[in-house]
PDB file of N, CA and C in Angstrom:
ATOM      1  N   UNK A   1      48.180 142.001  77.173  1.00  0.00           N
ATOM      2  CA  UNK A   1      47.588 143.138  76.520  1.00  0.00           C
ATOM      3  C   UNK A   1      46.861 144.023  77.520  1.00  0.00           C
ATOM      4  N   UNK A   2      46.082 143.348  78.334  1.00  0.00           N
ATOM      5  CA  UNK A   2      45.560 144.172  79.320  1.00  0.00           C
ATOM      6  C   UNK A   2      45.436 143.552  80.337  1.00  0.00           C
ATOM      7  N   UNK A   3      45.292 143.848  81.671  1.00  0.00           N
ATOM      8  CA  UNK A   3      45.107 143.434  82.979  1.00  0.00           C
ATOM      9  C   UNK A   3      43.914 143.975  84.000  1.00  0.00           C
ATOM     10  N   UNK A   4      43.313 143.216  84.736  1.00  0.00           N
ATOM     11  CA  UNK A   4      42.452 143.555  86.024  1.00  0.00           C
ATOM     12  C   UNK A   4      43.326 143.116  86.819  1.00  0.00           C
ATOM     13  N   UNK A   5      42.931 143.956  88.304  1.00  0.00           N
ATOM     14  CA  UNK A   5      42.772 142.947  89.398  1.00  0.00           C
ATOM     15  C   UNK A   5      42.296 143.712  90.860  1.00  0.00           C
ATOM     16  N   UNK A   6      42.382 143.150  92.002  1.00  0.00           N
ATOM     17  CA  UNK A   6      41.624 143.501  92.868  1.00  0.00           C
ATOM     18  C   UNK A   6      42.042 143.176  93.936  1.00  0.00           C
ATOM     19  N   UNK A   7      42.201 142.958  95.118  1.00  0.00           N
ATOM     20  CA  UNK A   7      43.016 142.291  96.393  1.00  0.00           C
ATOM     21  C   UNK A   7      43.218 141.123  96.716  1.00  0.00           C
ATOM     22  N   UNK A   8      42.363 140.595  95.417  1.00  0.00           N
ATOM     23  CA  UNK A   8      42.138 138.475  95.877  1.00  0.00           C
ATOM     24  C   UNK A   8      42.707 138.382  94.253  1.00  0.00           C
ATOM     25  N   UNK A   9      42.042 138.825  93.207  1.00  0.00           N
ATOM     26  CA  UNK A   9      42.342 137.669  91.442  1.00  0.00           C
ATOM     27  C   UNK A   9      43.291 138.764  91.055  1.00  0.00           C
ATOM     28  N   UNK A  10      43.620 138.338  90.202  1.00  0.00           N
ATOM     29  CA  UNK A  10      44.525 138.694  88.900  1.00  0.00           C
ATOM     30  C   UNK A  10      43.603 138.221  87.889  1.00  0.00           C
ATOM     31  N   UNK A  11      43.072 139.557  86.373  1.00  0.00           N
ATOM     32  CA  UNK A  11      42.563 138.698  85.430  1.00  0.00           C
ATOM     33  C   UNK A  11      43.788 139.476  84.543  1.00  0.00           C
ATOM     34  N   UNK A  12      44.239 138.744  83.266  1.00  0.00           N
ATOM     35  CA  UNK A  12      45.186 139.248  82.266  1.00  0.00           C
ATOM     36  C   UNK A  12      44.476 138.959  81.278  1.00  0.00           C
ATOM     37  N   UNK A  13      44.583 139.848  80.002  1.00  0.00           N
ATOM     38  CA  UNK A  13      44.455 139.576  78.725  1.00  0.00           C
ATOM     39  C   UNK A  13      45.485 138.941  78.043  1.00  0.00           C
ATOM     40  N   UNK A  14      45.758 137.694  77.618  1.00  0.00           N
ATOM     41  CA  UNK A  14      47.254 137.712  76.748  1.00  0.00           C
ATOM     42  C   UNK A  14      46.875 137.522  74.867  1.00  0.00           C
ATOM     43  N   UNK A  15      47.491 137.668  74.468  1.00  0.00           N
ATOM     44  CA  UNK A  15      47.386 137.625  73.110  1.00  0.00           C
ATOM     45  C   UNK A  15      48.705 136.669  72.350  1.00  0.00           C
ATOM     46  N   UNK A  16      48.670 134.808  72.173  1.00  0.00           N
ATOM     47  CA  UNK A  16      49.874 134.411  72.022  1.00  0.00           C
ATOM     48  C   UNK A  16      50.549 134.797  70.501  1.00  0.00           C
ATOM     49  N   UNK A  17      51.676 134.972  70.554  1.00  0.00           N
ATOM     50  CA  UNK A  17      52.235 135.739  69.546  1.00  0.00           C
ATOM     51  C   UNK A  17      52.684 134.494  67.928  1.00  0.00           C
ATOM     52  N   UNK A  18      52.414 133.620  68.290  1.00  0.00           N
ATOM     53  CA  UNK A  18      52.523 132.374  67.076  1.00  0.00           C
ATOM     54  C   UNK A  18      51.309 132.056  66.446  1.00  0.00           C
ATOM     55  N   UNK A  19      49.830 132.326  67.284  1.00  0.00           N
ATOM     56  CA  UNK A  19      48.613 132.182  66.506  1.00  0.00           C
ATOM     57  C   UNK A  19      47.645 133.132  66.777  1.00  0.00           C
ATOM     58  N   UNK A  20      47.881 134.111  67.116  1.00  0.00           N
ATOM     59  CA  UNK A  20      47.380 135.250  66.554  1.00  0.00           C
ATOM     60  C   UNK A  20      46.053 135.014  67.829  1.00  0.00           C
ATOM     61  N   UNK A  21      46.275 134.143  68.796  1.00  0.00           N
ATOM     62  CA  UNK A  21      44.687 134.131  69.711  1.00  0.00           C
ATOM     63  C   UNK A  21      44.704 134.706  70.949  1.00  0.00           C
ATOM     64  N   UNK A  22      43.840 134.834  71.140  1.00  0.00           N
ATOM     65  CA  UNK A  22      43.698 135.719  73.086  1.00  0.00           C
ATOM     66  C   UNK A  22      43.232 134.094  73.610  1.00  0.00           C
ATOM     67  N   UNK A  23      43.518 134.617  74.998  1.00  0.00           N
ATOM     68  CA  UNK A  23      43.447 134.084  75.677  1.00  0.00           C
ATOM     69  C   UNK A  23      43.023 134.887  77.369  1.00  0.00           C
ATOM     70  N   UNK A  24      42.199 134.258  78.307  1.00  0.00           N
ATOM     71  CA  UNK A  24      42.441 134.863  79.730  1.00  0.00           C
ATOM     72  C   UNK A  24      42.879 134.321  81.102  1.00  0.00           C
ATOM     73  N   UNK A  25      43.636 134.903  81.494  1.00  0.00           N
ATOM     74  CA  UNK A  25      44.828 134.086  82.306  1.00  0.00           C
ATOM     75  C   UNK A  25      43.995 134.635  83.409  1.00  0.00           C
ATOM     76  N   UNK A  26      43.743 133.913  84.803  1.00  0.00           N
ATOM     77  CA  UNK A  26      42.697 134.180  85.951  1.00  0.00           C
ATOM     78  C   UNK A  26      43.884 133.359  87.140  1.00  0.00           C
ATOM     79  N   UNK A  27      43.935 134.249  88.032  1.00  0.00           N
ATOM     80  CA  UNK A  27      44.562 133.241  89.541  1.00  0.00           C
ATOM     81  C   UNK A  27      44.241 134.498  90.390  1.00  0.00           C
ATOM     82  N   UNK A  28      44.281 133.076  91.746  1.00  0.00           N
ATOM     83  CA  UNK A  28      43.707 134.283  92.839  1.00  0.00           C
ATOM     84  C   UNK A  28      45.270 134.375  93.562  1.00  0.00           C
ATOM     85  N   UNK A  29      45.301 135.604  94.025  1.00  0.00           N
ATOM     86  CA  UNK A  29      46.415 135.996  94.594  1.00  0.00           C
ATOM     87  C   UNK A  29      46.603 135.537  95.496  1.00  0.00           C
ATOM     88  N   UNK A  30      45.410 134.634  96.776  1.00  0.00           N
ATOM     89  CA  UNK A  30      46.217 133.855  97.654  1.00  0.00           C
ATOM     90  C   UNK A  30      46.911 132.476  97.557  1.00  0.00           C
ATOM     91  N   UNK A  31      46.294 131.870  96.744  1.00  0.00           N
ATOM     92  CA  UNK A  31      46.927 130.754  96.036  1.00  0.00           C
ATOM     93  C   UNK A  31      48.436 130.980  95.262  1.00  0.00           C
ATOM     94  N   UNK A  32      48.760 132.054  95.029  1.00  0.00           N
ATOM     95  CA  UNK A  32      49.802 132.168  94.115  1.00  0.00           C
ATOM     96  C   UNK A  32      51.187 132.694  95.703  1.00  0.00           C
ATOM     97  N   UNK A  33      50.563 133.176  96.205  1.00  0.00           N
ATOM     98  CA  UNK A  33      51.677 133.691  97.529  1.00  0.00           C
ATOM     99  C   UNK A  33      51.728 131.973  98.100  1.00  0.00           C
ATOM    100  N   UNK A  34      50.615 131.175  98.568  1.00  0.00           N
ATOM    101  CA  UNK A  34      51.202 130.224  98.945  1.00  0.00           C
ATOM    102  C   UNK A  34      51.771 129.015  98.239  1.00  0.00           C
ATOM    103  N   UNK A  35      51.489 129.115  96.714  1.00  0.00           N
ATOM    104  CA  UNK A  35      52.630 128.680  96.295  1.00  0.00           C
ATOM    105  C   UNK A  35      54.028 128.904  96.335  1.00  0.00           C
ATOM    106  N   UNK A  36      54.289 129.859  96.057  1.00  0.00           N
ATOM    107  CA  UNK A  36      55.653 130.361  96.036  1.00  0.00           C
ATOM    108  C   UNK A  36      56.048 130.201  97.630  1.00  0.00           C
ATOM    109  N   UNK A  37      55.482 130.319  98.674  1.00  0.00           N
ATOM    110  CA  UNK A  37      55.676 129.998  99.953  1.00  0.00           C
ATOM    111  C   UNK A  37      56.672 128.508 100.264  1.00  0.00           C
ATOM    112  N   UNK A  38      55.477 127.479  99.256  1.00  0.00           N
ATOM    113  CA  UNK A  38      55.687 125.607  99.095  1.00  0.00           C
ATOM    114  C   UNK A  38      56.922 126.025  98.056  1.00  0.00           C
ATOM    115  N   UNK A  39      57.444 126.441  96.904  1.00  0.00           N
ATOM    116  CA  UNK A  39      58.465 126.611  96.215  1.00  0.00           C
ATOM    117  C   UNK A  39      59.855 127.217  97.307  1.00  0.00           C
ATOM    118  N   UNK A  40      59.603 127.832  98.369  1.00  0.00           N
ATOM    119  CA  UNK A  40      60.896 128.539  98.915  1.00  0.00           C
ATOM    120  C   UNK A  40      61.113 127.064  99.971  1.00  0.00           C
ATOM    121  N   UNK A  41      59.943 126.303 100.532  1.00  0.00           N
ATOM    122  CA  UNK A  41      60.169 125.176 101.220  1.00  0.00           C
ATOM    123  C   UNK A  41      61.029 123.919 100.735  1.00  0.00           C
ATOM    124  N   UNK A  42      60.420 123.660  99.330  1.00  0.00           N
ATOM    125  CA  UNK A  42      60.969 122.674  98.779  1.00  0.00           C
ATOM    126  C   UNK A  42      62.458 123.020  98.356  1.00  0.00           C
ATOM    127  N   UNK A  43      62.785 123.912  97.800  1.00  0.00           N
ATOM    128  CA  UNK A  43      63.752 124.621  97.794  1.00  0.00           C
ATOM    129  C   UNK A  43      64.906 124.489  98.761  1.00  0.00           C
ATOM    130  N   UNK A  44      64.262 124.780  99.954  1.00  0.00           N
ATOM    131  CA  UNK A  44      65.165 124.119 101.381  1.00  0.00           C
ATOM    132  C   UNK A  44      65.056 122.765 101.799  1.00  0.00           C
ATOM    133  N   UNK A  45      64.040 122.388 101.602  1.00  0.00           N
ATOM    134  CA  UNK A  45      64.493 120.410 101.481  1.00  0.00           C
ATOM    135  C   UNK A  45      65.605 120.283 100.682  1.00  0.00           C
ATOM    136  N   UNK A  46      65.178 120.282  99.466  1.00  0.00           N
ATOM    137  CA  UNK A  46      66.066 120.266  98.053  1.00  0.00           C
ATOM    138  C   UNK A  46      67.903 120.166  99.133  1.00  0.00           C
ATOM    139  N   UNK A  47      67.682 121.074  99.495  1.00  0.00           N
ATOM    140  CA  UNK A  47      69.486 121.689 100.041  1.00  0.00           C
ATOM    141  C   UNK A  47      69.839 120.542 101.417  1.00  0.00           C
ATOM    142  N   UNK A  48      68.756 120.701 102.079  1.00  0.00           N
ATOM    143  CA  UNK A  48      68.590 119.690 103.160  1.00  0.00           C
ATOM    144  C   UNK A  48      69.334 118.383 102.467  1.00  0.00           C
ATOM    145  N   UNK A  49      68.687 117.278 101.985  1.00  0.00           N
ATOM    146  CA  UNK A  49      68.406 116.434 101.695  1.00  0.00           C
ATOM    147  C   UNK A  49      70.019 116.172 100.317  1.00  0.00           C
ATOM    148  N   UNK A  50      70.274 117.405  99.510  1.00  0.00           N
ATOM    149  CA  UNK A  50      71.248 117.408  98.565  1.00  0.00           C
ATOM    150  C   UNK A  50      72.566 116.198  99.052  1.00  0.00           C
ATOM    151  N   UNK A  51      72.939 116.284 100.713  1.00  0.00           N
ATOM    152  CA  UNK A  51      74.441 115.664 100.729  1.00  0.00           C
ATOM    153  C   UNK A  51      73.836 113.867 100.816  1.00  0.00           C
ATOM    154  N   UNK A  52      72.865 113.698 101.592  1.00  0.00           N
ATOM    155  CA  UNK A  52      72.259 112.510 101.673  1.00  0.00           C
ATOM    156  C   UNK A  52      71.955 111.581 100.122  1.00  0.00           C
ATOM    157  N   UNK A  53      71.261 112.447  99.432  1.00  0.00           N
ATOM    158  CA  UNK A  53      70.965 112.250  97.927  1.00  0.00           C
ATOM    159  C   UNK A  53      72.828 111.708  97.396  1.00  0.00           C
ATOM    160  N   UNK A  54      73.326 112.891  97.449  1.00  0.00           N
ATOM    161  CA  UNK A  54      74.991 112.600  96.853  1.00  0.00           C
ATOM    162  C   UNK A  54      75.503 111.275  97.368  1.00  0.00           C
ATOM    163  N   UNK A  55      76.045 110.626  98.453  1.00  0.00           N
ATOM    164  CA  UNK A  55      76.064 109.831  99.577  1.00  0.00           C
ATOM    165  C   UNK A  55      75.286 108.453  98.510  1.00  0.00           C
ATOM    166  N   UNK A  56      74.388 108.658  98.353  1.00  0.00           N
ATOM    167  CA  UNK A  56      73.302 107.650  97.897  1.00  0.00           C
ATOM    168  C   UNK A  56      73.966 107.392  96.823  1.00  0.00           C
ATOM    169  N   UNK A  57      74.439 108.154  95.534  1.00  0.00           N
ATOM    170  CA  UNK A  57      74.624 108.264  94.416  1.00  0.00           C
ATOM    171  C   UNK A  57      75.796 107.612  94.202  1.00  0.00           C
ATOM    172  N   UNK A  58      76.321 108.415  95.091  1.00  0.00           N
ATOM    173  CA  UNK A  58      78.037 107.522  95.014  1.00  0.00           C
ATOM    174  C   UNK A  58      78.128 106.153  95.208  1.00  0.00           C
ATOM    175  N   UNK A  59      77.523 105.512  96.380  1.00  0.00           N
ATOM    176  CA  UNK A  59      77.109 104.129  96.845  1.00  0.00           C
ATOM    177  C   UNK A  59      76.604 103.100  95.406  1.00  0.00           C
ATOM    178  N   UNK A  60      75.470 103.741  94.841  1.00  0.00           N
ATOM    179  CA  UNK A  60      75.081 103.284  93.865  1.00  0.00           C
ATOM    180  C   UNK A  60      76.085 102.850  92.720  1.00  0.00           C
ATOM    181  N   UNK A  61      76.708 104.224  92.686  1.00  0.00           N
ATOM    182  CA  UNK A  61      78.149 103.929  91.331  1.00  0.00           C
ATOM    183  C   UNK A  61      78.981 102.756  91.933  1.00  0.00           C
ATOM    184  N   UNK A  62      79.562 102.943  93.109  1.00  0.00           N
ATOM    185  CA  UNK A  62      80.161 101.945  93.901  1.00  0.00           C
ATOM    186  C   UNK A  62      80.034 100.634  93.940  1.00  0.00           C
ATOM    187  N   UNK A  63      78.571  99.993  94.066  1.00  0.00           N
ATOM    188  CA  UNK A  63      78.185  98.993  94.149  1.00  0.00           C
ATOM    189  C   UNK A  63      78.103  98.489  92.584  1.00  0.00           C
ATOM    190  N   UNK A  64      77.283  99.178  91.805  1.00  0.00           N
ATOM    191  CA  UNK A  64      77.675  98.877  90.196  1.00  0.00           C
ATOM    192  C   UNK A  64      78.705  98.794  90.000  1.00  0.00           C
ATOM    193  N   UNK A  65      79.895  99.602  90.178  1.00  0.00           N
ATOM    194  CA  UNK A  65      81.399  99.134  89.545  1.00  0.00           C
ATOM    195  C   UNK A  65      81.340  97.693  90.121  1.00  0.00           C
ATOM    196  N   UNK A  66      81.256  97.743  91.377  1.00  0.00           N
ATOM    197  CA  UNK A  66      81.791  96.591  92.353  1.00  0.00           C
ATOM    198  C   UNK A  66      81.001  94.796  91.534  1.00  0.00           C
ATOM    199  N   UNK A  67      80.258  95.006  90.712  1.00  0.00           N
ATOM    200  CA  UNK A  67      79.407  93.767  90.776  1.00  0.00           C
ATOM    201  C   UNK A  67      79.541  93.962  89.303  1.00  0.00           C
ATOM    202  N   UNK A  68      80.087  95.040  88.892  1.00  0.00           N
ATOM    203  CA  UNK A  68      80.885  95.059  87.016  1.00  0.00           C
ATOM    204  C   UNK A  68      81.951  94.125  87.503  1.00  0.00           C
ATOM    205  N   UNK A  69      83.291  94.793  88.206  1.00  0.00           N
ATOM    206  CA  UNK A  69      83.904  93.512  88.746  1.00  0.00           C
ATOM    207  C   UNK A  69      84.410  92.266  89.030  1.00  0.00           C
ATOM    208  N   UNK A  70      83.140  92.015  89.436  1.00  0.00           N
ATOM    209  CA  UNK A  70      83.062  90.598  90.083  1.00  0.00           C
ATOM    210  C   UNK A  70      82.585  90.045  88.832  1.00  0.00           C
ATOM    211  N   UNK A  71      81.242  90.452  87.892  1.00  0.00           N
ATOM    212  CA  UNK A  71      81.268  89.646  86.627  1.00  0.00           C
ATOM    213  C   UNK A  71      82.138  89.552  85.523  1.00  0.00           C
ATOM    214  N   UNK A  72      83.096  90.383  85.367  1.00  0.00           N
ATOM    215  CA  UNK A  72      84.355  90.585  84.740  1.00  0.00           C
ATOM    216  C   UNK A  72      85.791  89.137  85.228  1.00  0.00           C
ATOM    217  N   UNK A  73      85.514  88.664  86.600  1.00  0.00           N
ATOM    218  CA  UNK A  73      86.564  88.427  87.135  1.00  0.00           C
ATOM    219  C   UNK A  73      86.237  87.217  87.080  1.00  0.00           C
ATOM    220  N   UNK A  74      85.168  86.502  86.935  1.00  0.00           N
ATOM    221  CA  UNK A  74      84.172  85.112  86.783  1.00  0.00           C
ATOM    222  C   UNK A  74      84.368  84.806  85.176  1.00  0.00           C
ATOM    223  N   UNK A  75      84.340  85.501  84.073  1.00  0.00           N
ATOM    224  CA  UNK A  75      84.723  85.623  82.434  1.00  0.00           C
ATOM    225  C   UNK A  75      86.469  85.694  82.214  1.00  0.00           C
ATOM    226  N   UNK A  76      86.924  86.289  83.330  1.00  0.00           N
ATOM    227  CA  UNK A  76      88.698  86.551  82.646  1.00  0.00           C
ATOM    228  C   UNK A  76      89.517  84.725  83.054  1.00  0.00           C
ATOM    229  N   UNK A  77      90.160  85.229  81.500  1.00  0.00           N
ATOM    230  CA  UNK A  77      90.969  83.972  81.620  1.00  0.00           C
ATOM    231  C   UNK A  77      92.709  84.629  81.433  1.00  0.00           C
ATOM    232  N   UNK A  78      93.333  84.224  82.023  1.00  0.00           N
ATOM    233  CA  UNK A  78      94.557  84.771  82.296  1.00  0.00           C
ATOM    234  C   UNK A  78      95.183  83.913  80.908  1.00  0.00           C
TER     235      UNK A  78
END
C-alpha cells in the first residue's frame, strides 16, 4: 500500500488480502544485496556439485537393485 525508504531500510506497508490486516515489512538493504549475493553462490555450487550428486544417485539405485538381487536369488526355487 505504501512504501519508505532511504539508502540502508526498506519500510512497506502491506495490507494481506484474505484478512483484511496490515502489516509492516522492514529490511535493510545491505542484508538483502548480500543475500542474494549467498543465493547466486549456492546456485553455482548447486551446478558444481549437480554431476557428483547424479554419480551418487545412480550408485545408490545400483547397489539397491544389486542386493534386491541377491535377496531374490537366496528365495528362488527353480
Amino acid at each position: 500500500m505504501a512504501s519508505w525508504e532511504d539508502s540502508l531500510y526498506s519500510f512497506n506497508l502491506v495490507r494481506t488480502t484474505f484478512t483484511d490486516r496490515f502489516g509492516l515489512v522492514i529490511y535493510s538493504k545491505r542484508l538483502s544485496a548480500d543475500a542474494a549475493l549467498a543465493l547466486v553462490e549456492v546456485v553455482k555450487k548447486e551446478k558444481q556439485d549437480a554431476p557428483a550428486r547424479e554419480a551418487e544417485r545412480q550408485k545408490k539405485q545400483i547397489d539397491a537393485l544389486e542386493l534386491t538381487r541377491q535377496q531374490n536369488q537366496k528365495s528362488f526355487r527353480p
